[in-house]
N, C-alpha and C. Protein backbone atom coordinates (compact mmCIF):
# COMPACT_ATOMS: atom_id res chain seq x y z
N UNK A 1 94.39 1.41 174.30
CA UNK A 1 94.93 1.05 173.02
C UNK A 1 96.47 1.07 173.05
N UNK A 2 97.15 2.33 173.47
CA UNK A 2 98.47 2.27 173.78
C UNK A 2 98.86 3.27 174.85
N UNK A 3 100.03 2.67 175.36
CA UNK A 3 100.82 3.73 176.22
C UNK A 3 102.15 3.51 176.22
N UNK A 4 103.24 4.38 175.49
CA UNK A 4 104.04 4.16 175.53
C UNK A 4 105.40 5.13 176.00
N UNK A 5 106.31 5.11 175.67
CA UNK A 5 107.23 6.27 176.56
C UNK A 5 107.86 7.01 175.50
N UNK A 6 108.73 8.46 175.29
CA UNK A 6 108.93 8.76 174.07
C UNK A 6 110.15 9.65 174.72
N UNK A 7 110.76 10.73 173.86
CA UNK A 7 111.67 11.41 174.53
C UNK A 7 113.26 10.72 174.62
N UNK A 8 113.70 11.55 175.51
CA UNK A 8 115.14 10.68 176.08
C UNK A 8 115.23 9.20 176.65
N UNK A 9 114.03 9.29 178.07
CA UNK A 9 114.33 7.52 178.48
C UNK A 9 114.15 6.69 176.88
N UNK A 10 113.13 6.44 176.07
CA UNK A 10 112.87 6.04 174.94
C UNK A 10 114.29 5.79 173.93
N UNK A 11 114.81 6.52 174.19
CA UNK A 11 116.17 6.38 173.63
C UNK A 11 117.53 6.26 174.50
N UNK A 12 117.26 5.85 175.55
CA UNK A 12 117.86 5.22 177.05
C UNK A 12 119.17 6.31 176.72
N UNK A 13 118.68 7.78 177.06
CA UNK A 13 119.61 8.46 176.87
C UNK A 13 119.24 9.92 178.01
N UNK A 14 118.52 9.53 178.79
CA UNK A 14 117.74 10.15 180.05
C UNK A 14 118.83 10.47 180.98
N UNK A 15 118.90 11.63 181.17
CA UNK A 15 119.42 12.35 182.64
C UNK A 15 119.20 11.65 183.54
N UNK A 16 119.62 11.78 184.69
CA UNK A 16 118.94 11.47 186.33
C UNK A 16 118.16 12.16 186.76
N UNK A 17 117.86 13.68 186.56
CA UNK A 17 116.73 14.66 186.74
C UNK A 17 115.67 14.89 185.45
N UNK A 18 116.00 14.15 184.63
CA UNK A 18 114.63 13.93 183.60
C UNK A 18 113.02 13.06 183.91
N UNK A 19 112.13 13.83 183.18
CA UNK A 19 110.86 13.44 183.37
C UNK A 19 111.00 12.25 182.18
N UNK A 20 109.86 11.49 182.63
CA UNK A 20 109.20 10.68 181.44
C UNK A 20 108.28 10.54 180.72
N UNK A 21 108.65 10.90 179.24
CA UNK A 21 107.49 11.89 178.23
C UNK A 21 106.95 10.25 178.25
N UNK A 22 105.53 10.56 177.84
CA UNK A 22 104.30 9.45 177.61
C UNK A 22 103.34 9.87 176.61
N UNK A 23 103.13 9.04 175.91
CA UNK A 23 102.54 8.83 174.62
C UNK A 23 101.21 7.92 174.90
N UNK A 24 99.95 8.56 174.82
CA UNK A 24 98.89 7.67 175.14
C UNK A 24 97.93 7.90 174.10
N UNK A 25 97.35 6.49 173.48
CA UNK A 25 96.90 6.69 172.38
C UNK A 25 94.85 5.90 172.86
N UNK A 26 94.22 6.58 172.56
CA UNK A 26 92.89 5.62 173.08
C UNK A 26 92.35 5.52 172.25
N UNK A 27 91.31 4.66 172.43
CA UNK A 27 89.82 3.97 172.09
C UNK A 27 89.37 5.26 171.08
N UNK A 28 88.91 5.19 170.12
CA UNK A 28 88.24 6.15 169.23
C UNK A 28 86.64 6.72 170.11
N UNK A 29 86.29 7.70 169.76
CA UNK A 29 85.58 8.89 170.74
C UNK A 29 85.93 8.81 172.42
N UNK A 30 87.33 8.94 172.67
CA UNK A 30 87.82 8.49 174.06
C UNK A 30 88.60 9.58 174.57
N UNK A 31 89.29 10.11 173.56
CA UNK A 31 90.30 10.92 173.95
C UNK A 31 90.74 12.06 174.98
N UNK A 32 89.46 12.58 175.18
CA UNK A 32 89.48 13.63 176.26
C UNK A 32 89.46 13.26 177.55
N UNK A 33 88.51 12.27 177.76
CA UNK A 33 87.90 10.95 178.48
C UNK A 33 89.65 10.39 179.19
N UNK A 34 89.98 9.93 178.13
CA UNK A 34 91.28 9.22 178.73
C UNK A 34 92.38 10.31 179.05
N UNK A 35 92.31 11.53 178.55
CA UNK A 35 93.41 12.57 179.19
C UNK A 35 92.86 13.09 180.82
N UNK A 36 91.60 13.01 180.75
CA UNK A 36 91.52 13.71 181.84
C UNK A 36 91.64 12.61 183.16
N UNK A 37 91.23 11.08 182.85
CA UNK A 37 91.50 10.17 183.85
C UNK A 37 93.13 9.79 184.49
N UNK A 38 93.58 10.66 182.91
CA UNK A 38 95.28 10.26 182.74
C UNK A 38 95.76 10.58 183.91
N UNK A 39 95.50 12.16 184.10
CA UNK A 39 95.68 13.50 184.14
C UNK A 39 95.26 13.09 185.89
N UNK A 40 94.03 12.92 186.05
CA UNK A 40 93.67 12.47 187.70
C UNK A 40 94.29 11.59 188.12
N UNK A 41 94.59 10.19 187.40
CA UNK A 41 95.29 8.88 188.53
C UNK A 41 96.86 9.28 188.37
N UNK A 42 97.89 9.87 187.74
CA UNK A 42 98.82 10.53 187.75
C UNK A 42 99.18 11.34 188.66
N UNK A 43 98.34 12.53 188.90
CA UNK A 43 98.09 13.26 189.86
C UNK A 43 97.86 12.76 191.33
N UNK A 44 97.26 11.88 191.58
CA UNK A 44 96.81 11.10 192.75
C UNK A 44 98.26 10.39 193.36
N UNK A 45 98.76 9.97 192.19
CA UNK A 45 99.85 8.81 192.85
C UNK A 45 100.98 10.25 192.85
N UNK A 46 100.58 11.36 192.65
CA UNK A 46 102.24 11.49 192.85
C UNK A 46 102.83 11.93 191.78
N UNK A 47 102.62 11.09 190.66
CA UNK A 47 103.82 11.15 189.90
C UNK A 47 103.71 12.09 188.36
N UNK A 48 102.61 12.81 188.27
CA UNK A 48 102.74 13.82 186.98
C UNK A 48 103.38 15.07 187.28
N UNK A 49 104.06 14.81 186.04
CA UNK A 49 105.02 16.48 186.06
C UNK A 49 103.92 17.42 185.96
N UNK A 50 104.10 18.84 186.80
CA UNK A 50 103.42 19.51 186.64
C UNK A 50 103.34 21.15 185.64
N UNK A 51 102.86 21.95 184.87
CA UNK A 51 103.20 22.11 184.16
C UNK A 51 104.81 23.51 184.87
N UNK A 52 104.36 24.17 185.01
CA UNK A 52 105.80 24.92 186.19
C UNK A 52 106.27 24.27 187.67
N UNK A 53 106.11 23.27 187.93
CA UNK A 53 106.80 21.78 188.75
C UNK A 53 108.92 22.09 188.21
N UNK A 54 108.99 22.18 189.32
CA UNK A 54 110.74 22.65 189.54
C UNK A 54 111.17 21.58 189.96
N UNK A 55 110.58 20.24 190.52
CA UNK A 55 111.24 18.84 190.50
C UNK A 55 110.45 18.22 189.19
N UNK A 56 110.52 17.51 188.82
CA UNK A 56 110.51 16.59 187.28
C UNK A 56 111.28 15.17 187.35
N UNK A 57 112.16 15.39 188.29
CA UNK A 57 112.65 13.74 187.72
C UNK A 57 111.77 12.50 188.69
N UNK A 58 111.97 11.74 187.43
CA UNK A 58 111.12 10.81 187.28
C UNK A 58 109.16 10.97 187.34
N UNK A 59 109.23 12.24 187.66
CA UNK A 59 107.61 12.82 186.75
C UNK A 59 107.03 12.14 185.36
N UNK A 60 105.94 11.55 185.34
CA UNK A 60 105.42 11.40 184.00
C UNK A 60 104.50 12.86 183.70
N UNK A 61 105.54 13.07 182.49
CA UNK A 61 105.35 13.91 181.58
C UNK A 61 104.08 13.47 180.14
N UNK A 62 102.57 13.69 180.70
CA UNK A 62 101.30 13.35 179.90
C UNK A 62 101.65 14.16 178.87
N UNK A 63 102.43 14.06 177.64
CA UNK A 63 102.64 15.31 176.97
C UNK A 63 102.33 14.84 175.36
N UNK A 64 101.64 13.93 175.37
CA UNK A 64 100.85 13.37 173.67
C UNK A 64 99.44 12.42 173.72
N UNK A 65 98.43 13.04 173.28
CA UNK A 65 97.20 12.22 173.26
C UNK A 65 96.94 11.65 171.95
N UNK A 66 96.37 10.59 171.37
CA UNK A 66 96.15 10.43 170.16
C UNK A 66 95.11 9.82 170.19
N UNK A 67 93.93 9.83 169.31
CA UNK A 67 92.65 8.96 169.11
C UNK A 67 93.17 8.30 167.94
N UNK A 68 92.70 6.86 168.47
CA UNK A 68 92.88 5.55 167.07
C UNK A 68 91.70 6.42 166.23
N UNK A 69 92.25 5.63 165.08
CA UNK A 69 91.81 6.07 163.85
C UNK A 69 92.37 7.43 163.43
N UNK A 70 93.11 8.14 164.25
CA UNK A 70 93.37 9.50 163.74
C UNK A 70 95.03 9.84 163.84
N UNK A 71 95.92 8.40 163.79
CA UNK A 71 97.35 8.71 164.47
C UNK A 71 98.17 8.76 163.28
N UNK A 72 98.14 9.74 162.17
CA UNK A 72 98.55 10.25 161.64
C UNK A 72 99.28 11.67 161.28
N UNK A 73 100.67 12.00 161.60
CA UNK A 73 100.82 13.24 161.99
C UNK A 73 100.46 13.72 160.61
N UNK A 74 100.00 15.80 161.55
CA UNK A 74 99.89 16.38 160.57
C UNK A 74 101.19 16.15 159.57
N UNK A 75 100.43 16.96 157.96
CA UNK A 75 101.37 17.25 156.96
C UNK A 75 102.04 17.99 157.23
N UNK A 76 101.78 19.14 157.73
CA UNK A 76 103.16 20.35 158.14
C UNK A 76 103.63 20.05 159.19
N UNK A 77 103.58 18.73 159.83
CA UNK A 77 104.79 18.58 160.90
C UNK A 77 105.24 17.19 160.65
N UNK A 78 105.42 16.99 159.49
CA UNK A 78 106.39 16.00 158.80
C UNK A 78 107.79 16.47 158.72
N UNK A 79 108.78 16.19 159.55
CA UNK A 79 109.65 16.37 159.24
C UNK A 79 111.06 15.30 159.91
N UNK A 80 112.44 16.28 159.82
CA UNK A 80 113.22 15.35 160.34
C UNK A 80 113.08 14.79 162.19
N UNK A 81 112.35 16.06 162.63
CA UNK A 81 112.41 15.90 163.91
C UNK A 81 110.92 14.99 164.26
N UNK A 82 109.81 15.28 163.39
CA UNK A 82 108.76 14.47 164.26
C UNK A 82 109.63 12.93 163.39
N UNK A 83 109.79 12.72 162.46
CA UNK A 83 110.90 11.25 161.97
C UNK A 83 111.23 10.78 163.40
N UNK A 84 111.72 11.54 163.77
CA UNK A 84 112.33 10.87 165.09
C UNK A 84 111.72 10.80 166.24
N UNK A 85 110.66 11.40 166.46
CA UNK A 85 109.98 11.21 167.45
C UNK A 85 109.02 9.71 167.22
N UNK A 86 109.03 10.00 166.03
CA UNK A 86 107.89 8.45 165.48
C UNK A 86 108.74 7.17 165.73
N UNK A 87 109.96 7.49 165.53
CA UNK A 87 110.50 5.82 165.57
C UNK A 87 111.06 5.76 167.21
N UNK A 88 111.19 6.67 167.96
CA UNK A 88 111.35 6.28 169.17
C UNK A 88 110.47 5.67 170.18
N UNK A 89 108.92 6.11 169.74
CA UNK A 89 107.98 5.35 170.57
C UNK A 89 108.37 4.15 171.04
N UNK A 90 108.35 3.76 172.21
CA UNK A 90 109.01 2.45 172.90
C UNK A 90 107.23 2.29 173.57
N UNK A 91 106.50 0.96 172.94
CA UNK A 91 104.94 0.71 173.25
C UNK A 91 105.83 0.17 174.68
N UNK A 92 104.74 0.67 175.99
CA UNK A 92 104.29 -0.15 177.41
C UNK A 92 103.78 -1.19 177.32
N UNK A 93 102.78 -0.63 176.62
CA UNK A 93 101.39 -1.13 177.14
C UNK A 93 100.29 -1.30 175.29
N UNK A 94 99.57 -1.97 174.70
CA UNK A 94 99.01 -2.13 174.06
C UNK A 94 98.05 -2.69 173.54
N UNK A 95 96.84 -2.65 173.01
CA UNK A 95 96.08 -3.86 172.02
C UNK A 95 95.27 -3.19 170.75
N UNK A 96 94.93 -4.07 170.19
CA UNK A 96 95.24 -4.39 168.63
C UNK A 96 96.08 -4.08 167.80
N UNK A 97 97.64 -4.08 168.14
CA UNK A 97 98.21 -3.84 167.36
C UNK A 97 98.47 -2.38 167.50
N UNK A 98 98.41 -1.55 168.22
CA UNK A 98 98.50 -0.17 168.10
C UNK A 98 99.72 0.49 167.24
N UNK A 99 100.29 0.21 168.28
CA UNK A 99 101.72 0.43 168.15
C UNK A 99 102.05 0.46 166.35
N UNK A 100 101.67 -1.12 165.60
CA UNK A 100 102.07 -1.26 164.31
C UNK A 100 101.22 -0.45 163.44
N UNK A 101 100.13 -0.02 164.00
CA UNK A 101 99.30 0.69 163.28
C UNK A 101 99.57 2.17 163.36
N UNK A 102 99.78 2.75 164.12
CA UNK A 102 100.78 3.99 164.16
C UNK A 102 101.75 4.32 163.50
N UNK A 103 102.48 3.29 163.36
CA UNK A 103 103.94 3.29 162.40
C UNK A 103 103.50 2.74 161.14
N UNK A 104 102.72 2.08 160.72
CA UNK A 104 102.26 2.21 159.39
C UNK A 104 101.61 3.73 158.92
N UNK A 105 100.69 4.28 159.90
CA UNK A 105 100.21 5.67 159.57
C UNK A 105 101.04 6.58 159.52
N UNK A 106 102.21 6.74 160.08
CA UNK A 106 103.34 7.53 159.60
C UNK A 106 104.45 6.93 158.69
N UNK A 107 104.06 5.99 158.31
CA UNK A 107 104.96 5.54 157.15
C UNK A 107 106.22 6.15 156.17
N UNK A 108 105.29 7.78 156.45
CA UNK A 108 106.35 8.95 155.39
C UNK A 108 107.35 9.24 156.37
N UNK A 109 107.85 8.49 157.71
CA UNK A 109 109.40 9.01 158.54
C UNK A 109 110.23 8.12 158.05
N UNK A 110 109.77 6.91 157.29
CA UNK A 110 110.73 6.00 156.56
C UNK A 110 111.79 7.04 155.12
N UNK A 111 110.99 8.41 155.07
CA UNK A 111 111.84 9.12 153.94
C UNK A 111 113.42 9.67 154.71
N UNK A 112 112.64 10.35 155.99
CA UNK A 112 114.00 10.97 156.84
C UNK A 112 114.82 10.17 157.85
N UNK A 113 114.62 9.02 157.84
CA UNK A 113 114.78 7.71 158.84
C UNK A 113 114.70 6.19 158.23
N UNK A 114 115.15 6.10 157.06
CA UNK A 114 115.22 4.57 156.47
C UNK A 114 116.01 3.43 157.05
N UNK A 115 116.53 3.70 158.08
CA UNK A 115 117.11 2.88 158.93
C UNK A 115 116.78 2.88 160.10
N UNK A 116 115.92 2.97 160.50
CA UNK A 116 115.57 3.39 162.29
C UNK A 116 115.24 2.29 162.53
N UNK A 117 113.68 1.99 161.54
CA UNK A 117 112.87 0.33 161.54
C UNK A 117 113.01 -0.21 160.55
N UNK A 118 112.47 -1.18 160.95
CA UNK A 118 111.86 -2.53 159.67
C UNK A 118 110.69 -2.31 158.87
N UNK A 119 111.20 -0.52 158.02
CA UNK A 119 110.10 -0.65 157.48
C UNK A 119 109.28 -1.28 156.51
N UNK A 120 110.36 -2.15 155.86
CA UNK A 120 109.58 -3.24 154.97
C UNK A 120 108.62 -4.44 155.60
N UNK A 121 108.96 -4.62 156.84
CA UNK A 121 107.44 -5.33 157.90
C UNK A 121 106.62 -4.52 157.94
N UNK A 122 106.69 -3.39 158.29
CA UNK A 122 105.13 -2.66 158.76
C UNK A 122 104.67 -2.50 157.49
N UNK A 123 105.27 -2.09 156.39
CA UNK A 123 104.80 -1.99 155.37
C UNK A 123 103.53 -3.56 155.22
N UNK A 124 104.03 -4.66 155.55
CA UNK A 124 103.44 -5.45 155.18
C UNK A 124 102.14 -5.87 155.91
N UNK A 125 101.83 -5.33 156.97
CA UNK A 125 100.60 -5.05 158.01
C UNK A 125 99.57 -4.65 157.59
N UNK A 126 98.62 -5.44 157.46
CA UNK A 126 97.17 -5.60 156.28
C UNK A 126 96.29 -4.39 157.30
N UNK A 127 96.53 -3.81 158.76
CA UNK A 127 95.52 -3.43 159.53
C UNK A 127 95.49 -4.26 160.79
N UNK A 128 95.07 -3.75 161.97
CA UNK A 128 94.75 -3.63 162.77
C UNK A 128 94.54 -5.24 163.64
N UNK A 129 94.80 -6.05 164.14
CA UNK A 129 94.24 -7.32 164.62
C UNK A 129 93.21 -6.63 165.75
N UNK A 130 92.04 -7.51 165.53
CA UNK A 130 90.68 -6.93 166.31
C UNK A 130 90.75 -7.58 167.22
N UNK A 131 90.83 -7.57 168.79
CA UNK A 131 90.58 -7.86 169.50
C UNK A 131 88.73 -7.44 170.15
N UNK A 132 88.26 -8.54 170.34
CA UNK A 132 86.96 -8.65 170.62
C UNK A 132 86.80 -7.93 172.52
N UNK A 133 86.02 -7.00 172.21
CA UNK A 133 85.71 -6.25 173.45
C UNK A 133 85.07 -7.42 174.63
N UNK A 134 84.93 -7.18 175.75
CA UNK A 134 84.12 -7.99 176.39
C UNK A 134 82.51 -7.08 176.42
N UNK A 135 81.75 -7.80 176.88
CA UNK A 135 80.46 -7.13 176.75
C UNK A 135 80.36 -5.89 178.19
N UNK A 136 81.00 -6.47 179.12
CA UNK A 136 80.97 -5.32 179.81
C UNK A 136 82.22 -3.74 179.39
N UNK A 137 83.02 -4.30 178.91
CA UNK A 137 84.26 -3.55 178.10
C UNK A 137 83.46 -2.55 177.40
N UNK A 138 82.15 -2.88 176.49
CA UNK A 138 81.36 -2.53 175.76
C UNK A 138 80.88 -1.49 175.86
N UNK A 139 79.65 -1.79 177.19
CA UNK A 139 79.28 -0.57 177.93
C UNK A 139 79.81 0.77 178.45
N UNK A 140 81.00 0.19 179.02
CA UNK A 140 81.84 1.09 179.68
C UNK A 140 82.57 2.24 178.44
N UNK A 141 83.00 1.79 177.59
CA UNK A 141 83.27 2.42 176.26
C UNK A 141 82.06 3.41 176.03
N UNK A 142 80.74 2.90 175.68
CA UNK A 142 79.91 3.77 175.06
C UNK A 142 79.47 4.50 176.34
N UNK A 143 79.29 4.18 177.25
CA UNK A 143 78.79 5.29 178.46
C UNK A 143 80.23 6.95 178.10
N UNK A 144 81.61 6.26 178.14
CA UNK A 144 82.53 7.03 178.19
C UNK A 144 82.46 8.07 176.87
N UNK A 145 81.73 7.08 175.94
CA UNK A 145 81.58 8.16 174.62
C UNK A 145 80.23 9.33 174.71
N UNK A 146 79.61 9.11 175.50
CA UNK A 146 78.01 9.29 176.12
C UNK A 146 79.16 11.06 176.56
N UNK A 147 79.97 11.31 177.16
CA UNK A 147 80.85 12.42 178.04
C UNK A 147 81.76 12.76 177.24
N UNK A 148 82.22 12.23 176.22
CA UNK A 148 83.21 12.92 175.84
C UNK A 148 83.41 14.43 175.34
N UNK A 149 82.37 15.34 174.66
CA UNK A 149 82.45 16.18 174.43
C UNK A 149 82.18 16.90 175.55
N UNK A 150 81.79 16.67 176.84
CA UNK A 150 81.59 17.01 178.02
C UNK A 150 82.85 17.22 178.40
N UNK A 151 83.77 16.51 178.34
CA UNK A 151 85.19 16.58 178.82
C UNK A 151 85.76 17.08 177.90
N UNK A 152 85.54 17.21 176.55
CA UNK A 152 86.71 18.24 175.85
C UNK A 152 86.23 19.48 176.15
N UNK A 153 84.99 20.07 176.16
CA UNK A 153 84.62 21.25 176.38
C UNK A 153 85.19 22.02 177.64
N UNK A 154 85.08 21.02 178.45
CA UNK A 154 85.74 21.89 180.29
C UNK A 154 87.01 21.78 180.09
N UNK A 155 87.74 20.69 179.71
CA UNK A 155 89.25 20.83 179.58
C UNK A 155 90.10 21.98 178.68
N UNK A 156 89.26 22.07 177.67
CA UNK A 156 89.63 23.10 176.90
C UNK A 156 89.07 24.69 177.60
N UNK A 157 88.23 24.75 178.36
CA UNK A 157 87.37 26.06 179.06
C UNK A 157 88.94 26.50 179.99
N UNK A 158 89.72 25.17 180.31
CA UNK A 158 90.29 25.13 181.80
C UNK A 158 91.64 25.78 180.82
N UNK A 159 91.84 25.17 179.65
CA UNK A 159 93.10 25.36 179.21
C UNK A 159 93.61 26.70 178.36
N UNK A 160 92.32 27.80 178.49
CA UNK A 160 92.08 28.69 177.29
C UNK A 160 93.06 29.88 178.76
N UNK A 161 93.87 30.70 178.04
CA UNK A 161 94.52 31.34 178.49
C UNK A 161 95.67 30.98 178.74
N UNK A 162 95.83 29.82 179.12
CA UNK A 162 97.47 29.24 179.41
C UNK A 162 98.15 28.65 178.10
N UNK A 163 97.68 27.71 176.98
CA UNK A 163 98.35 27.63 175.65
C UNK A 163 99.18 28.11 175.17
N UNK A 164 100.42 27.70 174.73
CA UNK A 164 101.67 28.37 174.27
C UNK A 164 101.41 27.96 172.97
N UNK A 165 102.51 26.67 172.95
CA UNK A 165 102.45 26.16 171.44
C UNK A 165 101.91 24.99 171.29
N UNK A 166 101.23 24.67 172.37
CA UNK A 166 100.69 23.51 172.39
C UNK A 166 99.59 23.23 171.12
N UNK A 167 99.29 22.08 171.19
CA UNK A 167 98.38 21.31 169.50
C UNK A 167 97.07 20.82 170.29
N UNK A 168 96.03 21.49 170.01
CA UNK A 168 94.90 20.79 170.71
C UNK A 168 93.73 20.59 169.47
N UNK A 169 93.31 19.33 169.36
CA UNK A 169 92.36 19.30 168.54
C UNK A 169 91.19 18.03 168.95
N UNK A 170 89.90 17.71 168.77
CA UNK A 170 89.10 16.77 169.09
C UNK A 170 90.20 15.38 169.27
N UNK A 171 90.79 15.22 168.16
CA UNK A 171 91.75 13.62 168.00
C UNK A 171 92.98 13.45 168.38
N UNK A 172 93.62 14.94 168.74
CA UNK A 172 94.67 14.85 168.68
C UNK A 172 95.00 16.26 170.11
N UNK A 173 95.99 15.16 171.18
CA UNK A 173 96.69 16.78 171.48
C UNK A 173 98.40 16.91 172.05
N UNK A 174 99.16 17.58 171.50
CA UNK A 174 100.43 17.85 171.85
C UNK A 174 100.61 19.14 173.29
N UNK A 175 101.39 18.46 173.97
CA UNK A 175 101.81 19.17 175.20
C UNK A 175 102.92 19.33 175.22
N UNK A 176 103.65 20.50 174.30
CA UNK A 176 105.10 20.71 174.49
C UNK A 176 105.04 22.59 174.59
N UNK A 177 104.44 22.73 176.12
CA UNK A 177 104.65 24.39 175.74
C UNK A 177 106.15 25.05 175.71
N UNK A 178 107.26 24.19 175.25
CA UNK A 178 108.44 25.10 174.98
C UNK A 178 108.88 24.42 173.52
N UNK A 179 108.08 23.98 172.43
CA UNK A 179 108.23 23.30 171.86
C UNK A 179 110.14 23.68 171.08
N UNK A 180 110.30 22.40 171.39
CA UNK A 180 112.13 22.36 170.51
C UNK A 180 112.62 22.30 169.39
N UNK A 181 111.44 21.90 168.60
CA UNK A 181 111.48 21.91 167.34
C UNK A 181 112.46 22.38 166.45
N UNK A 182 112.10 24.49 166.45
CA UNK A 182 113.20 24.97 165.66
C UNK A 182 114.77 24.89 166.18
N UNK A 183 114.65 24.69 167.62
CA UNK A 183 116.17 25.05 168.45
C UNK A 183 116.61 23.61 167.82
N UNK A 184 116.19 22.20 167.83
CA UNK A 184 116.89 21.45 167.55
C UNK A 184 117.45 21.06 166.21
N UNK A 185 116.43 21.49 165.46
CA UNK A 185 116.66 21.71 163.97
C UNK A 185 117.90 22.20 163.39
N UNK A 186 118.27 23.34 164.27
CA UNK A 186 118.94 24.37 163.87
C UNK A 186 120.34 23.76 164.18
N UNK A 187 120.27 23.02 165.59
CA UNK A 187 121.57 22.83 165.98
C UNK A 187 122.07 21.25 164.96
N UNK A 188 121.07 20.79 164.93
CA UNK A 188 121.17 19.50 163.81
C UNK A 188 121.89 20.22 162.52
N UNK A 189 121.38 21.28 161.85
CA UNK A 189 122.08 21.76 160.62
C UNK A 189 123.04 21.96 160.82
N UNK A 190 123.86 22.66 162.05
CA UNK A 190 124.78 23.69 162.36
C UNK A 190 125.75 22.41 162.61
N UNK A 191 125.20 21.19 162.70
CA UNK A 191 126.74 20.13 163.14
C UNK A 191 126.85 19.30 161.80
N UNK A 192 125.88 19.44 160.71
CA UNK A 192 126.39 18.76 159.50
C UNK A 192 126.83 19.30 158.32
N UNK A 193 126.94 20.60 158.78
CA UNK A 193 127.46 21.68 158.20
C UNK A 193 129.06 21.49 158.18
């Protein structure tokens, strides 16, 4: 559905020893399914940051999952900083529209960010353009939904003890165990002060 890049490169403001945060959004009952394949062909080639990994640059950093139908941030993490994480998404990769359908579902960063996008276009985005599966596309989908709670169950078995501040939920999962949140917040106040 989507894959896109987020972070510093996203805002072509990337170090030379920076990773590259990735934003992957899937197929509805997919999500675990697609982190853990993420998570293996990443791994294979090489190139995922690992989570205490002391080289990182140019590492893809798997550090946001989202299930369509559910890419709505929480209410208590509406703020100035996820604002900005929402309008930086730079889409790779996409279909049906992901991308616009995301940014319509966060619609409320247009309060802390009225200039970032065009939010009077997305506003105008009736939903989703359907792209028609192929019939083998089909199968492969519902076999993958056939495992999915198979794969959230072990991934989460694998992940219980190590969790910081990370966000794990069936639809949704955030991978920021040093999350920056308050540090950046703070330093944002402290310079418009």
């Amino acid at each position: 559905m989507l894959v896109g890049v987020t972070g510093a490169l996203a805002l072509q403001n990337a170090d030379m020893d920076d990773d590259i945060d990735f934003i992957i959004i899937s197929s509805s009952g997919c999500l675990w399914l697609t982190r853990f394949l993420s998570t293996i062909l990443f791994g294979i080639l090489g190139q995922r940051r690992k989570r205490r990994g002391r080289k990182i640059k140019n590492k893809i950093c798997l550090n946001m999952f989202m299930e369509a139908g559910y890419l709505q941030l929480a209410k208590n993490e509406r703020d100035l900083f996820a604002a900005h994480e929402v309008v930086q998404l730079v889409p790779l990769w996409e279909k049906s529209d992901t991308y616009f359908v995301f940014m319509k579902e966060n619609i409320w960063a247009e309060k802390f960010l009225p200039n970032a996008v065009d939010w009077k276009n997305i506003r105008k985005i009736r939903g989703k353009r359907e792209e028609r599966d192929t019939f083998f596309a089909k199968i492969i989908l519902s076999i993958f939904r056939m495992f999915e709670s198979l794969f959230m169950s072990l991934q989460i078995w694998y992940m219980k003890g190590r969790l910081t501040s990370e966000v794990v939920s069936p639809h949704y999962i955030r991978f920021h165990p040093h999350d920056v949140r308050s540090w950046v917040m703070k330093k944002y106040l402290e310079k418009v002060k």
